[in-house]
Structure formats: structure tokens, C-alpha cells
Protein backbone atom coordinates (compact mmCIF):
# COMPACT_ATOMS: atom_id res chain seq x y z
CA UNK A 1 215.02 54.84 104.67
CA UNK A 2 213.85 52.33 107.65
CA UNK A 3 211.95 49.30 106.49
CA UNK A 4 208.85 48.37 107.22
CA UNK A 5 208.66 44.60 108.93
CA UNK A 6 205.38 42.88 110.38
CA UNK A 7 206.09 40.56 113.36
CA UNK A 8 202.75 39.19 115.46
CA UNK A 9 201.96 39.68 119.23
CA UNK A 10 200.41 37.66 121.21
CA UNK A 11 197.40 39.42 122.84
CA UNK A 12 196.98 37.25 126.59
CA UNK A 13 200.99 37.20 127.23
CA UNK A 14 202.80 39.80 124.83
CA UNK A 15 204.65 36.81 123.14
CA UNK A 16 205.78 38.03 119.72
CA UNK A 17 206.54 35.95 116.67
CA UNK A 18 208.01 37.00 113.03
CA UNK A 19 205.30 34.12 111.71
CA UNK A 20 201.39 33.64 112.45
CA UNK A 21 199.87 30.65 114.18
CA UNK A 22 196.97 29.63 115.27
CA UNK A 23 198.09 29.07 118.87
CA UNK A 24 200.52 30.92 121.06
CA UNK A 25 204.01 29.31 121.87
CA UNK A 26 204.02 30.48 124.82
CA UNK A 27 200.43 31.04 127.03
CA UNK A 28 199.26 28.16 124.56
CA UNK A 29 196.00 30.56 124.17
CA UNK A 30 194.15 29.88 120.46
CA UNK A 31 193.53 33.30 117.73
CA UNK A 32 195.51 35.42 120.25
CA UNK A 33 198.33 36.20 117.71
CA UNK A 34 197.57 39.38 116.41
CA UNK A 35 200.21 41.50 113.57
CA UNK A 36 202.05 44.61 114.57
CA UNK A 37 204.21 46.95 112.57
CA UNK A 38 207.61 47.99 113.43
CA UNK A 39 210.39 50.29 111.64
CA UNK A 40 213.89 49.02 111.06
CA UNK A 41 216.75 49.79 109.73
CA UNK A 42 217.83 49.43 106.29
CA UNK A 43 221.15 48.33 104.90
CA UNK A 44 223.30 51.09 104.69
CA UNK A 45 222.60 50.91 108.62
CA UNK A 46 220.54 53.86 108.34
CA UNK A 47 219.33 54.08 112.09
CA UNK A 48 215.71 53.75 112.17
CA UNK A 49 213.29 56.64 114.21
CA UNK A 50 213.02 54.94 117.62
CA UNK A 51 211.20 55.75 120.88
CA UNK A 52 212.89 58.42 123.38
CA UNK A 53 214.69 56.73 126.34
CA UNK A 54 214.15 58.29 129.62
CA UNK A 55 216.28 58.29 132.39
CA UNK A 56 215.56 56.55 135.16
CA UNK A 57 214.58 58.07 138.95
CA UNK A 58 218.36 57.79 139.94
CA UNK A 59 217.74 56.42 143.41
CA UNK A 60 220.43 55.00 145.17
CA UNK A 61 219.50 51.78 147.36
CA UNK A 62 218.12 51.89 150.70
CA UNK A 63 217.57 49.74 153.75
CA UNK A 64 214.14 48.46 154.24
CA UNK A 65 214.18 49.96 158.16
CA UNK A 66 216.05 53.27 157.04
CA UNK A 67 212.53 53.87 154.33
CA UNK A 68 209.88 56.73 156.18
CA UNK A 69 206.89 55.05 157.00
CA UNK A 70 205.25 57.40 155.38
CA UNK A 71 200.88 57.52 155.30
CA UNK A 72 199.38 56.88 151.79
CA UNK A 73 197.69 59.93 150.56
CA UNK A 74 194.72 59.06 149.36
CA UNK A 75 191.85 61.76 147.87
CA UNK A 76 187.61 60.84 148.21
CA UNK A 77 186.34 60.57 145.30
CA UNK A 78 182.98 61.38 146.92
CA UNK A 79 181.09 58.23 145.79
CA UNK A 80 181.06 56.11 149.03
CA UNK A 81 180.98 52.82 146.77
CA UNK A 82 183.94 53.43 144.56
CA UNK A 83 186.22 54.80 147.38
CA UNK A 84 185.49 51.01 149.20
CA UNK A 85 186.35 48.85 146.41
CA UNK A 86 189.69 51.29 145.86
CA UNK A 87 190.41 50.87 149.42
CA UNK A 88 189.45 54.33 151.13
CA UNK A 89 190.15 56.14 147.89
CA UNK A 90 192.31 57.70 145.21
CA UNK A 91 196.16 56.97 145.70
CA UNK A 92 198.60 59.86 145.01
CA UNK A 93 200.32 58.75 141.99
CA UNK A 94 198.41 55.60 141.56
CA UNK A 95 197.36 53.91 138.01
CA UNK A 96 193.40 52.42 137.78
CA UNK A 97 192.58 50.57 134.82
CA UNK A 98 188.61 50.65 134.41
CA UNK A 99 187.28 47.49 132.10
CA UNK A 100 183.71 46.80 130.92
CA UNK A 101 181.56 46.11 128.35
CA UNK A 102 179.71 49.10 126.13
CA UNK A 103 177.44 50.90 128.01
CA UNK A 104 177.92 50.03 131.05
CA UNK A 105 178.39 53.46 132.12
CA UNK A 106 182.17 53.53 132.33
CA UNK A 107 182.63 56.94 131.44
CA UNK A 108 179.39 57.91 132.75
CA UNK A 109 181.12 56.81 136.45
CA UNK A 110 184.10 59.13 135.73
CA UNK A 111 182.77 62.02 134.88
CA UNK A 112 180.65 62.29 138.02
CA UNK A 113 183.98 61.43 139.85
CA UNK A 114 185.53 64.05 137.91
CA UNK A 115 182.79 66.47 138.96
CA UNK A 116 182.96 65.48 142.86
CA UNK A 117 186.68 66.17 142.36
CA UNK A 118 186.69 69.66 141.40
CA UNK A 119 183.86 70.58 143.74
CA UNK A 120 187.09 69.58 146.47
CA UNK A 121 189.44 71.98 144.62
CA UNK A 122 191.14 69.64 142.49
CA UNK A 123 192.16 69.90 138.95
CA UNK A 124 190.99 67.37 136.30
CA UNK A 125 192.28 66.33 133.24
CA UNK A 126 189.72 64.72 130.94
CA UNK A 127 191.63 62.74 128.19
CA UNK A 128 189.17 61.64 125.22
CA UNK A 129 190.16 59.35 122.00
CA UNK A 130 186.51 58.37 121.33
CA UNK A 131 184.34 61.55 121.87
CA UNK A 132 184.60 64.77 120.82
CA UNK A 133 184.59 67.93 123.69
CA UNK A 134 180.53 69.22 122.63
CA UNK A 135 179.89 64.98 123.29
CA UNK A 136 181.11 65.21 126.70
CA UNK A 137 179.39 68.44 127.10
CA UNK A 138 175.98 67.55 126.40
CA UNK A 139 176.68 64.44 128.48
CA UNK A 140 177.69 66.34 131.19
CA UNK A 141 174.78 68.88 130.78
CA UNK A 142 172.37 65.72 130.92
CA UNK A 143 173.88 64.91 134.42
CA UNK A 144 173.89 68.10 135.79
CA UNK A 145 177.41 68.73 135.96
CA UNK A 146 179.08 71.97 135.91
CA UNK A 147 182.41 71.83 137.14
CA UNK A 148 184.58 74.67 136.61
CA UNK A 149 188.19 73.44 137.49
CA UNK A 150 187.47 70.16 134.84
CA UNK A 151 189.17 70.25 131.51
CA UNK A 152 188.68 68.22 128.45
CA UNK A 153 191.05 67.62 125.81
CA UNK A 154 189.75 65.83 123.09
CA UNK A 155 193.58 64.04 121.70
CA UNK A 156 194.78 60.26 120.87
CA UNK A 157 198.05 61.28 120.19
CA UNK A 158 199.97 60.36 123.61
CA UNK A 159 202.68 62.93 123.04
CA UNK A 160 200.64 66.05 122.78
CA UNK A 161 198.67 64.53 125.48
CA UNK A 162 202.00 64.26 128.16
CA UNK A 163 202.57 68.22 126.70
CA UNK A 164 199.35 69.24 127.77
CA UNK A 165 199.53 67.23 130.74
CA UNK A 166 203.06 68.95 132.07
CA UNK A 167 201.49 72.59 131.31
CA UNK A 168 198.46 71.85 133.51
CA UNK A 169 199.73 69.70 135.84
CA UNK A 170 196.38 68.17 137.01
CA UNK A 171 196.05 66.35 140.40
CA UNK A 172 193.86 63.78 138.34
CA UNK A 173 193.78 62.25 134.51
CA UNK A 174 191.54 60.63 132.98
CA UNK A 175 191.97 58.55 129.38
CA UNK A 176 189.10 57.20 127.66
CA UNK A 177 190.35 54.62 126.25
CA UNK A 178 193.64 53.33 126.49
CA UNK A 179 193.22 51.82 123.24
CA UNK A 180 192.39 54.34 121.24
CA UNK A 181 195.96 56.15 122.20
CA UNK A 182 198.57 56.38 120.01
CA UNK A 183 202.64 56.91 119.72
CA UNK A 184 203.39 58.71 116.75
CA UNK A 185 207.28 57.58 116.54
CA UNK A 186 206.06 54.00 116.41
CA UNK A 187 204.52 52.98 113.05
CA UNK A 188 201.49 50.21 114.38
CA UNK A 189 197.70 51.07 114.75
CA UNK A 190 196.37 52.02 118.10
CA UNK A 191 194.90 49.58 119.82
CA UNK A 192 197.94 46.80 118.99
CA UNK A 193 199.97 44.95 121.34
CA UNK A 194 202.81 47.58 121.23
CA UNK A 195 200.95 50.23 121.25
CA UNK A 196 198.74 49.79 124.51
CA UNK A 197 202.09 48.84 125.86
CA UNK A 198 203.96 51.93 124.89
CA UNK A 199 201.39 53.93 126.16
CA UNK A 200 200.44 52.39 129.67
CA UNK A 201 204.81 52.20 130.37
CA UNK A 202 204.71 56.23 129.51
CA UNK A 203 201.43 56.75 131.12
CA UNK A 204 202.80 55.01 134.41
CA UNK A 205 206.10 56.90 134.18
CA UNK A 206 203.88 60.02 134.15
CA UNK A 207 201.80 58.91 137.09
CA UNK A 208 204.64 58.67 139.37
CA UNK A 209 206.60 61.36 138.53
CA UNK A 210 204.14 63.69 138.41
CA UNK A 211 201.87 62.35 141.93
CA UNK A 212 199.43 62.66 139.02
CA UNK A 213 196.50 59.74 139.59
CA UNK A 214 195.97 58.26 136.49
CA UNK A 215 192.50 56.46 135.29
CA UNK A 216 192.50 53.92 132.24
CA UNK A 217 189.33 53.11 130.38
CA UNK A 218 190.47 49.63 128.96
CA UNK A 219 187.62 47.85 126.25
CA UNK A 220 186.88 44.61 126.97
CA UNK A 221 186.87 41.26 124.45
CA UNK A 222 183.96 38.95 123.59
CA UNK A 223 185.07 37.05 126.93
CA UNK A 224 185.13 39.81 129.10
CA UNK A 225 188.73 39.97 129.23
CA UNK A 226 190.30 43.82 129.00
CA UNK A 227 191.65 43.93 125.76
CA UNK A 228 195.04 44.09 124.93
CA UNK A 229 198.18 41.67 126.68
CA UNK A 230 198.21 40.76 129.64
CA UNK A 231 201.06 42.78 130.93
CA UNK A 232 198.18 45.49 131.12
CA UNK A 233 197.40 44.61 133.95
CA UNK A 234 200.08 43.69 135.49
CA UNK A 235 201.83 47.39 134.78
CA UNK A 236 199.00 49.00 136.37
CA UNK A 237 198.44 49.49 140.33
CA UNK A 238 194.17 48.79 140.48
CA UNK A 239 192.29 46.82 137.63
CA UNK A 240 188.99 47.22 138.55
CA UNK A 241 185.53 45.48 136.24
CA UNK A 242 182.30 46.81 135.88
CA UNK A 243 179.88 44.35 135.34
CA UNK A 244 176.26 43.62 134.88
CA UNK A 245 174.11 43.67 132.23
CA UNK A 246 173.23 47.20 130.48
CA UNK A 247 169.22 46.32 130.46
CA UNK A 248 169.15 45.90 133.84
CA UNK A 249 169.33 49.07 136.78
CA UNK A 250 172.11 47.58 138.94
CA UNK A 251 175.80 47.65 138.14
CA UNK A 252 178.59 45.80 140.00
CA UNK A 253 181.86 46.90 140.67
CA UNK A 254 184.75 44.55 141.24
CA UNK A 255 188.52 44.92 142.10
CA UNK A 256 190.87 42.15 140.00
CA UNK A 257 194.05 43.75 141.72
CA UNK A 258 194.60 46.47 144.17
CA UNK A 259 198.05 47.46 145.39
CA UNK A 260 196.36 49.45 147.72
CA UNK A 261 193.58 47.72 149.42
CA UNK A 262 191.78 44.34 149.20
CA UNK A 263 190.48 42.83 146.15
CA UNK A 264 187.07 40.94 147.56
CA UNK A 265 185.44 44.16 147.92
CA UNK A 266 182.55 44.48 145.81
CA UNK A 267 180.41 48.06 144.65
CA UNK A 268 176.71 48.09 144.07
CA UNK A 269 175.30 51.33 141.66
CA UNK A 270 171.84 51.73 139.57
CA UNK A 271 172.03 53.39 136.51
CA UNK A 272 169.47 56.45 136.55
CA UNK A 273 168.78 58.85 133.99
CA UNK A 274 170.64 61.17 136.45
CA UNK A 275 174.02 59.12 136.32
CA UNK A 276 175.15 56.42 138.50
CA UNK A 277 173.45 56.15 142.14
CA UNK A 278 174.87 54.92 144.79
CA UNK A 279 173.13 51.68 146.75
CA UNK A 280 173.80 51.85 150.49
CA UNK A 281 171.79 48.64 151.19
CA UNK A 282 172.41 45.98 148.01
CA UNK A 283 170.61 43.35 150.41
CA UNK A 284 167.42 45.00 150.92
CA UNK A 285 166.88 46.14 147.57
CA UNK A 286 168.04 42.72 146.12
CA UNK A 287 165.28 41.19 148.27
CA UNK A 288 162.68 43.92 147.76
CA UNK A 289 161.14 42.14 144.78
CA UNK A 290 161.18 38.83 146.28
CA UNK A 291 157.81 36.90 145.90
CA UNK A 292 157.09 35.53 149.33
CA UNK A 293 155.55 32.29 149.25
CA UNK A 294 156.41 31.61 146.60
CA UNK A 295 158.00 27.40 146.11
CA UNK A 296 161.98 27.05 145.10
CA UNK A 297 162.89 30.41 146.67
CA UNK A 298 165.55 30.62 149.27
CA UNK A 299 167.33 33.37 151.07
CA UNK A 300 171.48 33.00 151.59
CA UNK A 301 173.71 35.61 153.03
CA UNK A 302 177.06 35.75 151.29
CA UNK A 303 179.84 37.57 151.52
CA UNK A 304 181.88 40.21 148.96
CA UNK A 305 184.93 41.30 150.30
CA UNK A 306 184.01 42.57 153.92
CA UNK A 307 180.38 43.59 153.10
CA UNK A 308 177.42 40.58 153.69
CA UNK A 309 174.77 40.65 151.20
CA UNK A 310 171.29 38.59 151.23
CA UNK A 311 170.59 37.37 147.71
CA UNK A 312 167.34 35.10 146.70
CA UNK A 313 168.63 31.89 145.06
CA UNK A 314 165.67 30.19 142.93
CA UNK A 315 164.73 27.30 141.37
CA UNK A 316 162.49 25.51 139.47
CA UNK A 317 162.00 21.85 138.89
CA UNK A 318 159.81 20.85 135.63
CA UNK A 319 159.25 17.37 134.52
CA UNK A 320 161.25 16.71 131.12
CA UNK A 321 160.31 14.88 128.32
CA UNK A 322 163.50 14.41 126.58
CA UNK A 323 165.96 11.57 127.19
CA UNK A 324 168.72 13.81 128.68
CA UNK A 325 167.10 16.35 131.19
CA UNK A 326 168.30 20.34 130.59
CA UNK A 327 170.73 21.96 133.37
CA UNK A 328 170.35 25.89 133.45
CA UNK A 329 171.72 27.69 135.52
CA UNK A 330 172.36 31.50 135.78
CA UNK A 331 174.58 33.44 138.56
CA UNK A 332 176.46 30.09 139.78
CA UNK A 333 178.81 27.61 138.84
CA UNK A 334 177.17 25.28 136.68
CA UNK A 335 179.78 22.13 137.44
CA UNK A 336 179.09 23.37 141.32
CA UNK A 337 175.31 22.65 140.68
CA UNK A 338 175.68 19.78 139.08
CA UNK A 339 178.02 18.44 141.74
CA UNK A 340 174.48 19.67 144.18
CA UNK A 341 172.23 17.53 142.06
CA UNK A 342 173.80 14.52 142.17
CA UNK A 343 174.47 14.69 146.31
CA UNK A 344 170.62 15.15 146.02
CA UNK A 345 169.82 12.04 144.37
CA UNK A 346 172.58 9.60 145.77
CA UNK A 347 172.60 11.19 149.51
CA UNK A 348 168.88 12.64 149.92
CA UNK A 349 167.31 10.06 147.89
CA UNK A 350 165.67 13.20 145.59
CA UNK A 351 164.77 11.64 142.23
CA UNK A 352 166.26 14.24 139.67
CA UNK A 353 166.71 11.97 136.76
CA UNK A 354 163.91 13.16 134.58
CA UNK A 355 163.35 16.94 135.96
CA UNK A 356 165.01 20.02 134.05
CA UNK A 357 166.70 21.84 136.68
CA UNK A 358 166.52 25.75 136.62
CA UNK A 359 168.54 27.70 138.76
CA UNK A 360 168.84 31.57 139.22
CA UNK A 361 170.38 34.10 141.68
CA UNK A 362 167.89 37.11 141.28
CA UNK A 363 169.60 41.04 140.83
CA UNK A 364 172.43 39.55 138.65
CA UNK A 365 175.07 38.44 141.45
CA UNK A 366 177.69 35.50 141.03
CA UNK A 367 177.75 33.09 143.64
CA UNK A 368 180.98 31.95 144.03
CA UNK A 369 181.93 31.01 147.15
CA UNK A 370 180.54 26.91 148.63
CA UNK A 371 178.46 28.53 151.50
CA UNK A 372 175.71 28.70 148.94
CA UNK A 373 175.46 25.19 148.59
CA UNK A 374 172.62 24.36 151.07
CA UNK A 375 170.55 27.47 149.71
CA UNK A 376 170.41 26.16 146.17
CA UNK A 377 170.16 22.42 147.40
CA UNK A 378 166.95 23.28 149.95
CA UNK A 379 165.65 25.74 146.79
CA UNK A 380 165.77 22.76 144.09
CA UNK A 381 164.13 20.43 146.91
CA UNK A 382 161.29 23.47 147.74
CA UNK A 383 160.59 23.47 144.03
CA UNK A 384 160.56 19.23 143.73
CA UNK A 385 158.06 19.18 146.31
CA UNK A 386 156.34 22.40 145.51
CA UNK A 387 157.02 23.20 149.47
CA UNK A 388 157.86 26.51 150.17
CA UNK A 389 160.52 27.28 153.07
CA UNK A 390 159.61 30.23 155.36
CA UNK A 391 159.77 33.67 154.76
CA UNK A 392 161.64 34.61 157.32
CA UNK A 393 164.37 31.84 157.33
CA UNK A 394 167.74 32.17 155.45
CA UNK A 395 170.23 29.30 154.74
CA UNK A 396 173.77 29.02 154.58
CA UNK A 397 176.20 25.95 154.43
CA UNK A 398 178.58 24.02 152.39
CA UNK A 399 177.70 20.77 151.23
CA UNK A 400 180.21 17.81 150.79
CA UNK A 401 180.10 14.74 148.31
CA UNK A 402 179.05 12.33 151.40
CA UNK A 403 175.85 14.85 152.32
CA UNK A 404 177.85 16.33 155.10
CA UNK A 405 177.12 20.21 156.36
CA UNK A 406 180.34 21.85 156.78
CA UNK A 407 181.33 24.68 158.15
CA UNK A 408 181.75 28.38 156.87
CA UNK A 409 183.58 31.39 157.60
CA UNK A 410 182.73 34.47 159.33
CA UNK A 411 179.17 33.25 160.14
CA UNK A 412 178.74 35.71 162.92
CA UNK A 413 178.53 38.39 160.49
CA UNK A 414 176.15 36.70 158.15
CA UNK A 415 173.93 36.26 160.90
CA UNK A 416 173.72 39.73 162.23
CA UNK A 417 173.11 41.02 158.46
CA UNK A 418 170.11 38.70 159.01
CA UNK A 419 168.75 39.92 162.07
CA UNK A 420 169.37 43.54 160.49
CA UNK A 421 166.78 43.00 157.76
CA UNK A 422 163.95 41.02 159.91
CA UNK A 423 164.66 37.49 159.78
CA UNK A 424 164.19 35.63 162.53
CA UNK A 425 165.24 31.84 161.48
CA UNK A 426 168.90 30.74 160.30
CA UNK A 427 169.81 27.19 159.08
CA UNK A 428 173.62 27.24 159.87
CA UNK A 429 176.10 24.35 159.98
CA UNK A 430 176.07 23.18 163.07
CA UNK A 431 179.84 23.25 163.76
CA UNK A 432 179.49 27.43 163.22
CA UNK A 433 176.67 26.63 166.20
CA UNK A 434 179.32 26.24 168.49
CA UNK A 435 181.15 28.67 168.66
CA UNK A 436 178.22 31.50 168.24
CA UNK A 437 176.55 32.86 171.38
CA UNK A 438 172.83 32.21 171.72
CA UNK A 439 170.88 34.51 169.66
CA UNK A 440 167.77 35.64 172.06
CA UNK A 441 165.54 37.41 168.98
CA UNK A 442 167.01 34.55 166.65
CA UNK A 443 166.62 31.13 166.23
CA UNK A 444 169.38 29.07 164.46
CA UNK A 445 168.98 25.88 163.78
CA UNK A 446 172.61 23.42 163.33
CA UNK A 447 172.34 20.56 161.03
CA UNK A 448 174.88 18.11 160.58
CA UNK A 449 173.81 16.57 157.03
CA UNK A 450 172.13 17.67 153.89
CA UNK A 451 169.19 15.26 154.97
CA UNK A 452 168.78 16.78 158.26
CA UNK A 453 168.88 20.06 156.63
CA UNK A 454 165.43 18.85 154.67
CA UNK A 455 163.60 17.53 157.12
CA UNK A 456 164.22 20.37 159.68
CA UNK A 457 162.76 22.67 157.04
CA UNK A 458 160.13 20.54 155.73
């Protein structure tokens, strides 16, 4: 009889070790090592039950000029926002791995992608480890969908889900959740390291055999990491986040990797009672809300991907009364902001030292990118001097350690998102001014220095 033998996994890289520790050998990642069962064989050299080897595509090498050029395939999904952060669509063949946190609306997303599929003609497999079928029915039912070409198997076990999947041959699969799936030859839980990788290396073997487009629902960790190693994500061809926060309407999609398209793009939904809804505009619903004239609130035009979106960045100053003023910031880089405050004080000559410092980007965006420097900077100085900066200005620059403005890319498309939704002022850096033609409905105003920047706008 095979023996039973415990050896522990590594959950960031896949490392495995026959002993526990507290941090991993190899990623150097602490309370990643995680224990895994495995079958071997016993003495007598009884041969222990192990997985079924596949052969290989037997391709025979080619020249890189002798390979058709031929066009991607891709399929609509027929939600406008999911196609551009896939890059035009659903690959032929292609693997998406779908992380978030619970409730989100993960599955909720699928199945109406699932519906808009078979309203095309195409056949979709529903995989479910979580739900039963009558749970995806009345969730369906809720939304309003009634596809006929949709089927749902409700199965964990892998192997009687590739069975089912060869019989129907579906143009598109979805499994929710990858780590719920199981191998039955292999003698660990679902959800360990070797499991989730078992399962993704037959799943992707399926995929491209098949021209079958396969969609992962991964769980995510306390850190907002998709669970499982690593090598998740680098097996599969998209890995795509959905993120925001499941009390609020809007939900942002993300792309982590795309073999297929860029990764900066950046989906905007609102969660209805009717499913996810698509949000054409993100900048003129993230500013619908905004209270004009109000101190500490600033307008900035960033960019996700290829889209420019107008965000309010606010702040409030408050005098503190503790020794060691608080720092709080939400939706940017709190070492960025801190780096802010202190070119305030030393360059600007803003006295900071005994105000707490509040900082938020309003509709749940992360700021990531410098060109948002001079909006928070002119925001925390509105709020100092309880000034507030026109309604109808928006400011964008990058702010160096000596006070310098410096420049930022693609500012030509910033500004024309600005003119788009009514504003008629634009604080730029005035090395962008250069090379922009004069603006005859616009007025933008180049500054050189963070203290220019101040007095031009109060």
C-alpha cells in the first residue's frame, strides 16, 4: 500500500519543504509554508497511484518568419468595460483568472457575461464548487437572465468536470473557484498548493486544446493577494482584480497581466440590484457629488491605461493637540504624501508641524502615478488657508524635492478630458506649455515651482 508523507508548500513561490518554518527559503515571505499530502510508495516498491501523463502537442520546430501571421480571434463579451481591460475581448483558447474579495460581485460579472454570450450563439459552460445549480438559478432569475444555450454543472471534482467538458464542448467555461477544485488521484485538500496547481496545468492544457476560453474565479488572502502560489498567475494568460469596497456602488476593474492587450487599462461598474452596470463616463459621475466651494478640494485628471479620468483629491487641515501630528491618508501613497508635506514646509514655507493632515481621493480610486502631486499639495494648502481654488480649474503636475514643477506625460489628453466636462482653467507644468497649442476656450496657466503654483491660484 502507498504511504502517506506530509511535505509543506510554500504559498507566494511553490517552494516545498519536508519540514515547517516560519519563513520561506526561498521568496523569504513569513507564515507562507503551508502542509500538503502526497502518496508514495512503500517498500516492497509497490508503485504508488500517480497523476496521468499526457502527451505533448508533438510540434516539430518552426522558423519565426515561416509562422502564419494569423489574426487573434477574439469574441465580445458584450460589456463594453470588460472587453477594454481584456484588450477588445475574449481570446480563443485564452485562460482569465478573476481575483477579488467576497462580494464583490465576481460571479455576479460572469454570469451576465455568460448570458450576453449565449444571446451571440455561443455555448457556456458554468462550472460551480461553491453553489449549488437552484443557487445560481434564483440568482440568475434575480438578474433577469434566461439564457437557453447556458449550462451549469454543479462539480469540484476536475475529472468529471474535463468529461463533461469534452461531451459538450463549450466555446466558453467558467470555474467558480479554482480553489474549491479537486484531483481525485492526488490525496491533498482542495485549495493546497498542489492542488490549485494540478488543476490550473490541466485546466490550461484543456484551454488550448480545445480553443475552449477558460475563466478562473481565484479567492483572494487578507492582503489582497489571489490565493494560492504564485505560479498561478504566471500559468495563466490574463489575471485580472476586482476591487473596491462592497458598501460602496462603484467597482474597479484592473488587469495585473494580459498576454493579449495592455495592462494599465482600468474598468469602472456600479453594482445595482439589476447586476453590474456599466459606467461610460467614470469622470463625470466621480465629480457629480463634488461640493463646489467647498476649501481643500481640488480637481486632477489622471490617467488609467489609455482612458483620462477627473477625480476630486481632498483635504483637510485641523490643528492637533498631540505632540506628534496624525497623517491619514486614503486613495494615495502615504510615503508620497509625506514626501508632499515636507516640500510644503521647507520649500513653500507652509507651517505643517502641528496640523493633522487628512487626505482623500473621493469614489475610491488609487492615485498612483506623481502627476497628482500638485493637486494634493494646492488641496492641503486650500484647506491651511481655508481658501478655496476655483471651480472650474483642475491641476496637474509633479512635484520634486527642491519645489520644482516637472513635467508629465500625455498632457494633451488630460487637457481635452477637461475641456470635455466644462472646465475652463488648467494649472499645467509649464514645460508641457510648450509644446501644447494655444487653447482658445481654455486657459492654462505654466508654473515653474510649487510656490508659483500657490500664488497663481491664491
Amino acid at each position: 500500500m502507498p504511504k502517506v508523507k506530509s511535505c509543506y508548500a510554500c504559498t507566494s513561490c511553490g517552494y516545498e519543504s519536508p519540514k515547517w518554518s516560519g519563513r520561506c527559503p526561498s521568496c523569504g515571505a513569513w507564515n507562507t509554508m503551508e502542509e500538503s499530502i502526497t502518496t508514495v510508495a512503500d517498500k516492497a516498491g509497490t508503485a504508488a497511484k500517480t497523476l496521468r501523463q499526457r502527451p505533448g502537442t508533438g510540434s516539430k520546430p518552426q522558423l519565426l518568419k515561416d509562422i502564419p501571421e494569423d489574426q487573434t480571434i477574439r469574441t465580445t463579451t458584450g460589456i463594453s468595460e470588460l472587453d477594454r481591460v481584456l484588450g477588445g475581448g475574449i481570446v480563443e483558447g485564452g485562460l482569465v483568472l478573476l481575483g477579488g474579495d467576497p462580494g464583490i460581485g465576481k460571479s455576479t460579472l460572469l454570469i451576465q457575461v455568460c448570458a450576453n454570450l449565449c444571446e451571440h450563439g455561443a455555448k457556456v459552460l458554468y462550472v460551480s464548487g461553491e453553489e449549488s445549480a437552484r443557487q445560481i438559478k434564483l440568482r440568475a432569475a434575480r438578474l433577469g437572465i434566461h439564457a437557453e444555450q447556458l449550462y451549469i454543472l454543479a462539480e469540484n471534482a476536475l475529472d468529471n468536470v474535463e468529461k463533461h467538458m469534452q461531451e459538450l464542448a463549450p466555446d466558453v467555461m467558467i470555474v467558480d473557484s479554482i480553489q474549491t477544485m479537486y484531483r481525485p488521484e492526488m490525496a491533498s485538500a482542495p485549495g493546497s498548493v498542489s492542488q490549485i496547481r494540478e488543476c490550473t496545468s490541466l485546466l490550461m492544457r484543456l484551454a488550448k486544446e480545445s480553443g475552449t476560453s477558460v475563466f478562473l474565479v481565484g479567492h483572494v488572502t487578507k492582503d489582497g493577494a489571489i490565493a494560492g502560489p504564485r505560479m498561478l498567475e504566471h500559468m495563466v494568460d490574463v489575471v485580472l482584480y476586482f476591487e473596491g469596497d462592497n458598501q460602496q456602488q462603484y467597482r474597479l476593474l484592473r488587469a495585473v497581466k494580459n498576454r493579449f492587450g495592455s495592462i494599465n487599462e482600468l474598468g469602472v461598474f456600479e453594482m445595482t440590484g439589476e447586476g453590474m452596470r456599466v459606467v461610460p463616463n467614470p469622470s463625470e459621475q466621480l465629480l457629480s457629488h463634488r461640493a463646489k466651494g467647498a476649501s481643500g478640494s481640488v480637481v486632477f485628471c489622471g490617467l488609467e491605461g489609455s482612458r483620462p479620468i477627473l477625480c476630486d483629491v481632498q483635504a483637510l487641515c485641523a490643528q492637533s493637540y498631540f505632540g506628534t501630528p496624525r497623517r491619514t491618508v486614503n486613495g494615495a501613497d502615504m510615503a508620497r504624501v509625506s514626501l508632499l508635506l515636507a516640500v510644503l514646509e521647507k520649500r513653500a514655507g507652509q507651517k505643517l508641524y502641528n496640523q493633522d493632515v487628512y487626505i482623500n481621493i473621493a469614489g475610491g480610486l488609487e492615485l498612483s502615478e506623481p502627476a497628482a502631486d500638485l493637486a494634493i499639495a494646492v488641496a492641503v494648502v486650500s484647506s491651511l488657508h481655508d481658501q478655496t481654488v476655483g471651480a472650474n480649474v483642475a491641476v496637474i503636475g509633479e512635484i520634486g524635492l527642491a519645489g520644482e514643477i516637472r513635467a508629465v506625460p500625455q498632457c494633451e489628453r488630460r487637457i481635452a478630458e477637461c475641456r470635455r466636462l466644462g472646465f475652463t482653467t488648467v494649472v499645467i507644468p509649464k514645460e508641457n506649455l510648450k509644446s501644447i497649442k494655444k487653447q482658445d476656450d481654455m486657459k492654462l496657466l505654466g508654473v515653474d515651482t510649487l510656490v508659483q503654483a500657490i500664488s497663481v491660484l491664491f
